[in-house]
Protein backbone atom coordinates (compact mmCIF):
# COMPACT_ATOMS: atom_id res chain seq x y z
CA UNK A 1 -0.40 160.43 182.54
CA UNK A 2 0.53 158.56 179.56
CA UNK A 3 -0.57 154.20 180.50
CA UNK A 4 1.20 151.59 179.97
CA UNK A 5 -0.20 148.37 178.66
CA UNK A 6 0.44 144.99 177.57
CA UNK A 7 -1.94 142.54 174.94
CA UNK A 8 -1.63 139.37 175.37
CA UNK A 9 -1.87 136.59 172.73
CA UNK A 10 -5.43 136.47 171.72
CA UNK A 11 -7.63 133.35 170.83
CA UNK A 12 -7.00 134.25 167.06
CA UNK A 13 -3.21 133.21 167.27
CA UNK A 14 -3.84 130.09 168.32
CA UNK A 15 -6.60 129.44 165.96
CA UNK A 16 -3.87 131.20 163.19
CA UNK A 17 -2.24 128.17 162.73
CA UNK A 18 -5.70 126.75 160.78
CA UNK A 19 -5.96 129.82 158.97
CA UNK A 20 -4.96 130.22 154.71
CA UNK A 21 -2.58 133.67 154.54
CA UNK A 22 -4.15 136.11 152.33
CA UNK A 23 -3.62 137.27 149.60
CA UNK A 24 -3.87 141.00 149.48
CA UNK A 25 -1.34 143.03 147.41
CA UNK A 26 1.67 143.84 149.99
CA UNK A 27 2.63 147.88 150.42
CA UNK A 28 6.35 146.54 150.45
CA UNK A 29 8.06 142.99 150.11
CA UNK A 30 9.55 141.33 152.95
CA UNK A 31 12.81 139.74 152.87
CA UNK A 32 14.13 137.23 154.74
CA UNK A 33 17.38 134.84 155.18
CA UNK A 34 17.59 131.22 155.12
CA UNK A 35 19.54 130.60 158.60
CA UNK A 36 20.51 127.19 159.44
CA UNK A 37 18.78 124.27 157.87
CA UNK A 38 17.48 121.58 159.52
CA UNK A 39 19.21 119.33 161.67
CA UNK A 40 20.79 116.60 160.66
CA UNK A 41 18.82 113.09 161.02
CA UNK A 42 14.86 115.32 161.51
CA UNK A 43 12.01 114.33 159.72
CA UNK A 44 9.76 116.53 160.72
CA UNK A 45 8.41 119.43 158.37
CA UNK A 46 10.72 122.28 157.51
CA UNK A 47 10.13 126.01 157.56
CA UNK A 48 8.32 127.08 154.48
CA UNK A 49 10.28 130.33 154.03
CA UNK A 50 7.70 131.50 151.27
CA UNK A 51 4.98 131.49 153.45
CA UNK A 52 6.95 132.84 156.22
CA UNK A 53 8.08 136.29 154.12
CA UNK A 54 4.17 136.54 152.79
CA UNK A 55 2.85 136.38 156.52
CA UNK A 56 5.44 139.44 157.81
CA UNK A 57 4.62 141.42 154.43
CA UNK A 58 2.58 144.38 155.41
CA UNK A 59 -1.09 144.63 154.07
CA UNK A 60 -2.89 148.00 154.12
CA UNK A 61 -5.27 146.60 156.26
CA UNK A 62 -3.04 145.68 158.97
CA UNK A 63 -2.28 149.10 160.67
CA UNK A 64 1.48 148.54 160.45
CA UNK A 65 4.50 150.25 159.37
CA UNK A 66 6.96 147.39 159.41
CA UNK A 67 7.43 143.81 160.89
CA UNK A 68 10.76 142.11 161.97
CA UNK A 69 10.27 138.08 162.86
CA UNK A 70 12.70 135.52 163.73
CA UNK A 71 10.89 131.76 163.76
CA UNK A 72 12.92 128.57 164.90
CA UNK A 73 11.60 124.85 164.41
CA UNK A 74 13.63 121.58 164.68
CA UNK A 75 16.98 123.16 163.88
CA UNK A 76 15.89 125.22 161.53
CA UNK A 77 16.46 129.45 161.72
CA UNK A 78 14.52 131.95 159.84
CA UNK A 79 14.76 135.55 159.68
CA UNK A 80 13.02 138.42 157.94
CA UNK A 81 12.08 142.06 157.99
CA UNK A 82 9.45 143.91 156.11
CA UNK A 83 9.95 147.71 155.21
CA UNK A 84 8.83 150.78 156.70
CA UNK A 85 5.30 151.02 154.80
CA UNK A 86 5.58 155.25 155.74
CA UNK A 87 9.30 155.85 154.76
CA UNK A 88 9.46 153.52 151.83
CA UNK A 89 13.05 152.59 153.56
CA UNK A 90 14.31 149.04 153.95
CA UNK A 91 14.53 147.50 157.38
CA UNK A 92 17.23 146.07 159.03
CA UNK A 93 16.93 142.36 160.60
CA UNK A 94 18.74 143.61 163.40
CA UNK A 95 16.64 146.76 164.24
CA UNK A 96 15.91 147.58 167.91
CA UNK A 97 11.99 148.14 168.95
CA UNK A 98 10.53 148.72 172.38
CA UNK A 99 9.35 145.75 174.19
CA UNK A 100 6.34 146.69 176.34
CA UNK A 101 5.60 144.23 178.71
CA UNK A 102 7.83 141.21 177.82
CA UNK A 103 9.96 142.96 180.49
CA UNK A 104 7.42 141.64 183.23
CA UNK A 105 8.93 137.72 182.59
CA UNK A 106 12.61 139.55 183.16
CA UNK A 107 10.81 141.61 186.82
CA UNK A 108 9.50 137.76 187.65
CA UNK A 109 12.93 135.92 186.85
CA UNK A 110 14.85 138.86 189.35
CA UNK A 111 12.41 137.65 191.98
CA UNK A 112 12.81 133.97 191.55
CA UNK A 113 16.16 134.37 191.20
CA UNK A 114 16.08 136.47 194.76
CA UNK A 115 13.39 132.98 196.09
CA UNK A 116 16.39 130.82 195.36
CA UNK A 117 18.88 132.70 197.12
CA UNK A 118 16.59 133.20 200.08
CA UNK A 119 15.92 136.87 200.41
CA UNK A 120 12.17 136.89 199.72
CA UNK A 121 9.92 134.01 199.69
CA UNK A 122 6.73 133.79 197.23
CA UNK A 123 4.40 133.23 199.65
CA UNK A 124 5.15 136.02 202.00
CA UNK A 125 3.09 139.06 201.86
CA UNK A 126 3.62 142.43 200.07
CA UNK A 127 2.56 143.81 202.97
CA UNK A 128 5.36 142.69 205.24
CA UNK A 129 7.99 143.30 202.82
CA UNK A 130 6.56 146.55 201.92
CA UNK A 131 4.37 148.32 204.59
CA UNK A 132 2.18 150.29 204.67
CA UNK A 133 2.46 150.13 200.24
CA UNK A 134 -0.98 148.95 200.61
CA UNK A 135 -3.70 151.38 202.22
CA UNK A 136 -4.68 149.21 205.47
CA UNK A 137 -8.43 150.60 205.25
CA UNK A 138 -8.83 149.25 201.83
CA UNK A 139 -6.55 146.30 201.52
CA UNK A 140 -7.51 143.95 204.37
CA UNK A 141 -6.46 140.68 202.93
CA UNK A 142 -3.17 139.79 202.68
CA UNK A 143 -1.65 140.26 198.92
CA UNK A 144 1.44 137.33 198.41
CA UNK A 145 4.55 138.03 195.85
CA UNK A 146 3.50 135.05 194.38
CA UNK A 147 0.20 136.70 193.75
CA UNK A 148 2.05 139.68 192.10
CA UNK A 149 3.64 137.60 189.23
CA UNK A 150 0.72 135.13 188.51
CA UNK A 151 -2.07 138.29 188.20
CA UNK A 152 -3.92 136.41 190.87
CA UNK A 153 -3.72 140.02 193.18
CA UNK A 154 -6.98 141.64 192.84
CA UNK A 155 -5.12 144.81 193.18
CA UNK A 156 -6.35 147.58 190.98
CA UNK A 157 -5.23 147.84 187.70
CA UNK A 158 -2.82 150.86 187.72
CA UNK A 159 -4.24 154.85 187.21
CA UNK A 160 -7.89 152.63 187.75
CA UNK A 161 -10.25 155.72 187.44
CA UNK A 162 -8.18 158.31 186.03
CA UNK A 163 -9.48 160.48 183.18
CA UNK A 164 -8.99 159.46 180.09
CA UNK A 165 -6.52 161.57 177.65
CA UNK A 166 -8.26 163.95 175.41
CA UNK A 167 -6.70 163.76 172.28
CA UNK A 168 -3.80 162.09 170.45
CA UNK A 169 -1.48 164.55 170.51
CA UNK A 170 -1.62 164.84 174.30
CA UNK A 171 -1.23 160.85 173.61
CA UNK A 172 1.89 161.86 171.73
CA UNK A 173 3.41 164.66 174.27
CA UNK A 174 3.14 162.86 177.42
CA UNK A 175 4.76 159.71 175.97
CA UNK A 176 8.26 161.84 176.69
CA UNK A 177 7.35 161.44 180.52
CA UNK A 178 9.62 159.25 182.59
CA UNK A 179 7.35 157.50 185.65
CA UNK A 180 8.65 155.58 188.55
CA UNK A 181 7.41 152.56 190.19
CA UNK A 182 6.64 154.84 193.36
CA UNK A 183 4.63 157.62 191.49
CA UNK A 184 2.32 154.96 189.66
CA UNK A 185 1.90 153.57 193.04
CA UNK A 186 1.31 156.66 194.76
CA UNK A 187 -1.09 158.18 191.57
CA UNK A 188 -3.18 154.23 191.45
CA UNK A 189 -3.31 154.04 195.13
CA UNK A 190 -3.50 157.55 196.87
CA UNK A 191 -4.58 159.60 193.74
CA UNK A 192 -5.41 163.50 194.41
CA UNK A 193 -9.23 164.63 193.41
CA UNK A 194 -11.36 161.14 193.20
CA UNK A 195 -11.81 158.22 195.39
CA UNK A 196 -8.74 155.62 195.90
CA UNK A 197 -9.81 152.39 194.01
CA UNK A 198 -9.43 149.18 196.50
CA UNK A 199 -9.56 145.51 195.84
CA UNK A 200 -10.75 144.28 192.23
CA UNK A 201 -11.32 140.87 194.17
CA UNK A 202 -9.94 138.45 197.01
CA UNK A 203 -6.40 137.65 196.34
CA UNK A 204 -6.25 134.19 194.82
CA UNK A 205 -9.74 133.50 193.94
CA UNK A 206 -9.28 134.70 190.25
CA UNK A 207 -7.18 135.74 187.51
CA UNK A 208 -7.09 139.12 185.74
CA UNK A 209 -4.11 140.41 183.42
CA UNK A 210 -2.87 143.02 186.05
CA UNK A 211 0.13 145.44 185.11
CA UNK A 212 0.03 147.59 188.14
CA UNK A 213 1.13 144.39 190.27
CA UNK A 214 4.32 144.24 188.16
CA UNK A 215 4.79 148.14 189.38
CA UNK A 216 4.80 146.55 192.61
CA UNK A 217 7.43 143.91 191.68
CA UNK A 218 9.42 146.37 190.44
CA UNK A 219 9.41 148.11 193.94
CA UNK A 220 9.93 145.03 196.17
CA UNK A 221 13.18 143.85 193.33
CA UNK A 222 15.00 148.20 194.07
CA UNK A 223 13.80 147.51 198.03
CA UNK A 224 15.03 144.08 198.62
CA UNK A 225 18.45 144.72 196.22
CA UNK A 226 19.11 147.71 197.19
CA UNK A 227 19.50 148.72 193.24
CA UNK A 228 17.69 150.00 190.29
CA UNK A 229 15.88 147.68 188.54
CA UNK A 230 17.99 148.77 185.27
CA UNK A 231 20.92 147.37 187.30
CA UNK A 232 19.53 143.98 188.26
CA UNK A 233 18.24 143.41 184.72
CA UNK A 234 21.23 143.72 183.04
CA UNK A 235 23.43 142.33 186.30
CA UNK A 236 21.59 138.83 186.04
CA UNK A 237 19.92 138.55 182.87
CA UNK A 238 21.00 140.53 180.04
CA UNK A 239 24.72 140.26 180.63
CA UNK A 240 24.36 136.45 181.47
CA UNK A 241 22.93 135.79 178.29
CA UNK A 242 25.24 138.14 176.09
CA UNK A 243 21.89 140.24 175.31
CA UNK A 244 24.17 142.91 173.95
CA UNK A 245 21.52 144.54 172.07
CA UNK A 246 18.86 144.62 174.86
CA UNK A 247 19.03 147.80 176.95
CA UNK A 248 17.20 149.16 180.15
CA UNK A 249 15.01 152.21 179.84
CA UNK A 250 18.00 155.43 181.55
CA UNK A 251 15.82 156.30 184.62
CA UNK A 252 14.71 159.72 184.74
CA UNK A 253 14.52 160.82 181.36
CA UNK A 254 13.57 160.12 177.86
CA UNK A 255 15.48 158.10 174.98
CA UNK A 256 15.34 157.16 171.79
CA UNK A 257 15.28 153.48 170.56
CA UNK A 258 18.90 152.85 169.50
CA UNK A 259 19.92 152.61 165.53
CA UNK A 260 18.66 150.99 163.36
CA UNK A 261 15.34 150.94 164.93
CA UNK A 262 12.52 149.92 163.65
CA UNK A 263 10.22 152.74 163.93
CA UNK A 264 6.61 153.09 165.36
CA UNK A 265 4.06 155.81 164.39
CA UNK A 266 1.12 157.18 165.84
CA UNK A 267 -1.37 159.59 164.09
CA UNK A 268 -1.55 163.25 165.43
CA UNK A 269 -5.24 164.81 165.37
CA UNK A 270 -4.21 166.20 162.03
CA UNK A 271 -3.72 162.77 160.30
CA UNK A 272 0.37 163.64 160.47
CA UNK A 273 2.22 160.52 161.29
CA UNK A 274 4.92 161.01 164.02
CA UNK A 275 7.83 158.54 164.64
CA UNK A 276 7.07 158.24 168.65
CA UNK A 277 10.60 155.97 168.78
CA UNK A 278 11.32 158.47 172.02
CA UNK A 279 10.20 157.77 175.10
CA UNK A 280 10.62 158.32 178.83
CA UNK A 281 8.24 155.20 180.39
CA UNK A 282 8.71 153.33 183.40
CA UNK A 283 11.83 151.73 185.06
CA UNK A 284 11.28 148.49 183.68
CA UNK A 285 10.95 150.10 179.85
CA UNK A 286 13.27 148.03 177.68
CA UNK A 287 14.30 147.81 174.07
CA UNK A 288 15.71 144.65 172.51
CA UNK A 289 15.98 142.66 168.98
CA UNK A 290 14.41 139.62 168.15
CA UNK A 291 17.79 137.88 167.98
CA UNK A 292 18.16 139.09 171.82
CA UNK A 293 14.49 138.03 172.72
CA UNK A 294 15.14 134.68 171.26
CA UNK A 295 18.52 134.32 173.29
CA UNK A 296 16.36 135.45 176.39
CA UNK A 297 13.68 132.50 176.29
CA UNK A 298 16.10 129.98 175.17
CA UNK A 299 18.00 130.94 178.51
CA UNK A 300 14.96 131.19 180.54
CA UNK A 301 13.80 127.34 179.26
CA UNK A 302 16.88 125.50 179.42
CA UNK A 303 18.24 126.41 182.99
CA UNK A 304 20.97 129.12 182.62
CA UNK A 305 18.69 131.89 184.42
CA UNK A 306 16.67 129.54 187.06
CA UNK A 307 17.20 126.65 189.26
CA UNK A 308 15.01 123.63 188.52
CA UNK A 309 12.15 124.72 191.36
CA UNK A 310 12.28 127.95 189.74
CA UNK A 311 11.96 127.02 186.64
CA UNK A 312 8.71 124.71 187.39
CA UNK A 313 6.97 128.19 187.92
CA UNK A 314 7.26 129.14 184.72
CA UNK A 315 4.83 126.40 183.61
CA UNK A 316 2.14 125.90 186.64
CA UNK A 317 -0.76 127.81 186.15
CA UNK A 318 -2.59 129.32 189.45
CA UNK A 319 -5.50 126.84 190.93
CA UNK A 320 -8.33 126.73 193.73
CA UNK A 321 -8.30 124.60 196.57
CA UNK A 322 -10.65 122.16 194.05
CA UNK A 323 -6.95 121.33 192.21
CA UNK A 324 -8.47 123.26 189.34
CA UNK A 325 -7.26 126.40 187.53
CA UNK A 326 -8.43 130.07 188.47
CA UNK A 327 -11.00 131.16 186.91
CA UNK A 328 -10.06 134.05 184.49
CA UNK A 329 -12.10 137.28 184.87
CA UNK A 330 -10.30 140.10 182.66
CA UNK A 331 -12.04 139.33 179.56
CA UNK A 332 -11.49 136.87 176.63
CA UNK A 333 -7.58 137.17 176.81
CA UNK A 334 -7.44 133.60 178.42
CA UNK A 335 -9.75 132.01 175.96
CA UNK A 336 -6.81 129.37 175.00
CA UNK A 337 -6.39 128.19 178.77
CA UNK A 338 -6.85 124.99 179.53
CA UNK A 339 -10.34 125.44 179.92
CA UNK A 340 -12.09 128.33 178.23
CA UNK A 341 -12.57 130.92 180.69
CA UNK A 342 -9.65 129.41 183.09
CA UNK A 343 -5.94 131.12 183.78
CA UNK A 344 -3.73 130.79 181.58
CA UNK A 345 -0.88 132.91 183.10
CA UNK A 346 1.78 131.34 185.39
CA UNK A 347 4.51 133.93 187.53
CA UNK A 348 5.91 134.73 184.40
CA UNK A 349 4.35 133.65 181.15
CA UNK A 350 0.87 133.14 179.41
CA UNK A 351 -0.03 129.30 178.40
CA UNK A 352 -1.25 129.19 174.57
CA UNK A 353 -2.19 125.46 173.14
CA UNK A 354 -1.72 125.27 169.79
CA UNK A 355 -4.07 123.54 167.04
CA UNK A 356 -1.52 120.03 167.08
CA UNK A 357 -1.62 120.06 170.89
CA UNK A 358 1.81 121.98 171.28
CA UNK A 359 1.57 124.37 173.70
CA UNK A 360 3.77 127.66 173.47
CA UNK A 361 4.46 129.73 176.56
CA UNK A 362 5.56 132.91 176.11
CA UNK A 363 4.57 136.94 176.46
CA UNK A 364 3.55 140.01 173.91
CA UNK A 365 4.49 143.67 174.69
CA UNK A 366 3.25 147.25 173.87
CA UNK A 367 4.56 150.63 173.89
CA UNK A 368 2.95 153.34 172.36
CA UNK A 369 4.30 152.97 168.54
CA UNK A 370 5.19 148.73 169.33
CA UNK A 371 3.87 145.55 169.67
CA UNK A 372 5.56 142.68 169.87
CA UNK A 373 5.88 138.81 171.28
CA UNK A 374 7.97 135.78 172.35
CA UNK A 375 7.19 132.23 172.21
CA UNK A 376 7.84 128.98 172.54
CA UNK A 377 7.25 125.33 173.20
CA UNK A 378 9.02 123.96 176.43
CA UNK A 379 11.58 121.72 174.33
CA UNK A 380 12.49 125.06 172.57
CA UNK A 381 11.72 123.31 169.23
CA UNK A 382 9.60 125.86 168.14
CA UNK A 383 9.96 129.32 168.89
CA UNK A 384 8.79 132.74 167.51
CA UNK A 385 9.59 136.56 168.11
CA UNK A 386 8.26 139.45 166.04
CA UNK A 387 7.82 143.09 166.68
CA UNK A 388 6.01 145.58 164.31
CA UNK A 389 5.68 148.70 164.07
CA UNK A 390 2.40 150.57 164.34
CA UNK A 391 1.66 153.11 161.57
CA UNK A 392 -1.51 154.47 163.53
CA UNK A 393 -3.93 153.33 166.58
CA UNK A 394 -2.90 150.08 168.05
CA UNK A 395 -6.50 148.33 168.78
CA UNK A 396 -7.02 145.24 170.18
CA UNK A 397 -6.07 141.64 169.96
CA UNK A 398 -3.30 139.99 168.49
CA UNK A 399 -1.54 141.97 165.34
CA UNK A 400 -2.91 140.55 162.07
CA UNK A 401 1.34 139.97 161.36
CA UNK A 402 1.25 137.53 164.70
CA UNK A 403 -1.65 135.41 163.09
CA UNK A 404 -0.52 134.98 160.03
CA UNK A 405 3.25 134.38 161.48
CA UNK A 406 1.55 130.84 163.33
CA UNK A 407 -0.53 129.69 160.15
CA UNK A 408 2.95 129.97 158.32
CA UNK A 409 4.80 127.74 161.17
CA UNK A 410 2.02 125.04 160.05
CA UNK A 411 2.01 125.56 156.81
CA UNK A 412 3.87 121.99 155.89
């Protein structure tokens, strides 16, 4: 079973913004447009555009076939796209990539949008809307929606204990499957041939990056709608906003990220590159453009997708009967909390305070062959979506492209 998995911003783009972009010889010049300018009557520092096509040029070093990045920052618009480092062939601005997990924001905004109307309530537990989801001789403690969106579950992170694939081209091959939310919650939960993995931890007492509780969001949005989650999505947010670009993944079968595309390689066990650009995934499996992604957080910020109490969920970060936030417990991905150590995801997005004490809120993604991220400040002043394409293994951490993408935001 092929896994789906999302990185989230690392320490390292934060700390990007104090970094000096090197200066290793590019594989193939970025380009980039000018946009708007700034707006009228702003004093504060402009985009350095210079900087800005040097950070999304590819470097050997990086593990990338090509970068697209759209930055905004007091009025001012900037745009650019590397090219595909394997094809030699020039990308388009407008290219479509996969978005991993920055669907989970769009599975929390269909459930606060269903809070505000009154048809489930945050605090109410999994196990009354969906019983018997949770094996009773394992899960004793009650596990709340809330709990779901803010990673605060303890549930087990999803195909917890499964074998590991055994090469790269099964890697490659089983990306083609389609899964849905029931048979990842049947195959984490009730697996055939080892032991059924229970709690990670009491629900609420910590915080650990958990995509297997967004499986069971994605349940609880088709049970409670009555409809695919491919049909919500695109009923309340993608047609609301005029995402035109954005689609759902087509349930039950694999497709290919619409043209132009910005494609995404992984390496077979022969060294062979292969465009992995067709998948099959999970119900909530998206692809978008960074125009799109930039339309989605600018309508998720200013109101159009969430009523005010909603919308205050976006920003409050989980905390302990002490008033203080969760402690974090899923490794270093929520070194820039708060407090080292302490949450730094709310329902929907991850916190990330930035070297001149702006903090952006936002979410990465990754598919096999993708990685990619949205962010911004809560004013919407600044803002920042990339994608890049991977031209071999993934790894860990924030792309190199992401890091150098912040240091050029400061670099005025």
């Amino acid at each position: 079973m092929r896994r789906s998995s999302s990185l989230p911003f690392h320490l390292s783009l934060a700390l990007a913004a104090t970094m000096t972009i090197g200066a290793a010889a590019p594989a193939l010049a970025a380009t980039g447009d000018g946009g708007p300018g700034p707006a009228p009557g702003h004093a504060s520092p402009g985009l350095d555009r210079g900087a800005l096509r040097e950070a999304i040029t590819v470097r050997p070093e990086d593990g990338t076939a090509g970068v697209l990045a759209q930055v905004h920052r007091n009025g001012e618009t900037w745009r650019g796209a590397s090219g595909d480092v394997v094809t030699g062939q020039r990308l388009s601005r407008d290219a479509r990539f996969r978005i991993g997990s920055i669907s989970k924001p769009m599975e929390a905004v269909i459930l606060l949008q269903l809070s505000a109307e009154g048809r489930v309530a945050l605090d109410r537990s999994v196990q009354d809307y969906l019983p018997g989801l949770l094996p009773e001789n394992l899960f004793k403690e009650p596990v709340t929606v809330r709990q779901l969106l803010d990673h605060t579950s303890g549930l087990p992170q999803e195909f917890e204990g499964a074998p590991a694939s055994t090469s790269p081209d099964e890697d490659i091959e089983r990306r083609l499957d389609y899964v849905t939310f029931d048979e990842v919650i049947r195959q984490t939960l009730r697996p055939e041939g080892r032991p059924a993995p229970g709690p990670r931890f009491s629900p609420g007492t910590r915080q650990e990056y958990n995509s297997f509780g967004y499986r069971v969001a994605g349940k609880l949005i088709e049970e409670i709608t009555g409809h695919s989650f491919q049909h919500e999505v695109t009923a309340r947010i993608l047609e609301p906003l005029r995402m035109r670009e954005t689609r759902a993944t087509v349930p039950g079968r694999s497709t290919p990220v619409p043209r132009p595309y910005l494609p995404g390689y992984e390496a077979a066990s022969d060294g062979r590159l292969v465009d992995v650009n067709v998948q099959g995934g999970l119900p909530a499996s998206m692809t978008s453009t960074t125009a799109d992604l930039d339309r989605f957080i600018r309508g998720l910020f200013d109101g159009r997708l969430l009523r005010p109490a909603q919308t205050a969920e976006l920003f409050a970060l989980p905390k302990g009967p002490d008033g203080k936030p969760l402690p974090y417990v899923g490794g270093s991905n929520c070194n820039t909390g708060p407090a080292k150590g302490t949450a730094c995801f709310s329902v929907a997005l991850m916190y990330t305070p930035l070297p001149d004490g702006s903090v952006l809120w936002g979410k990465t993604g990754s598919d096999m062959g993708y990685r990619s991220g949205v962010f911004a400040t809560r004013d919407l002043n600044l803002r920042a979506v990339y994608a890049t394409g991977t031209s071999g293994p993934s790894g860990n951490g924030a792309p190199a492209v992401a890091q150098r993408l912040v240091g050029a935001l400061f670099a005025r």
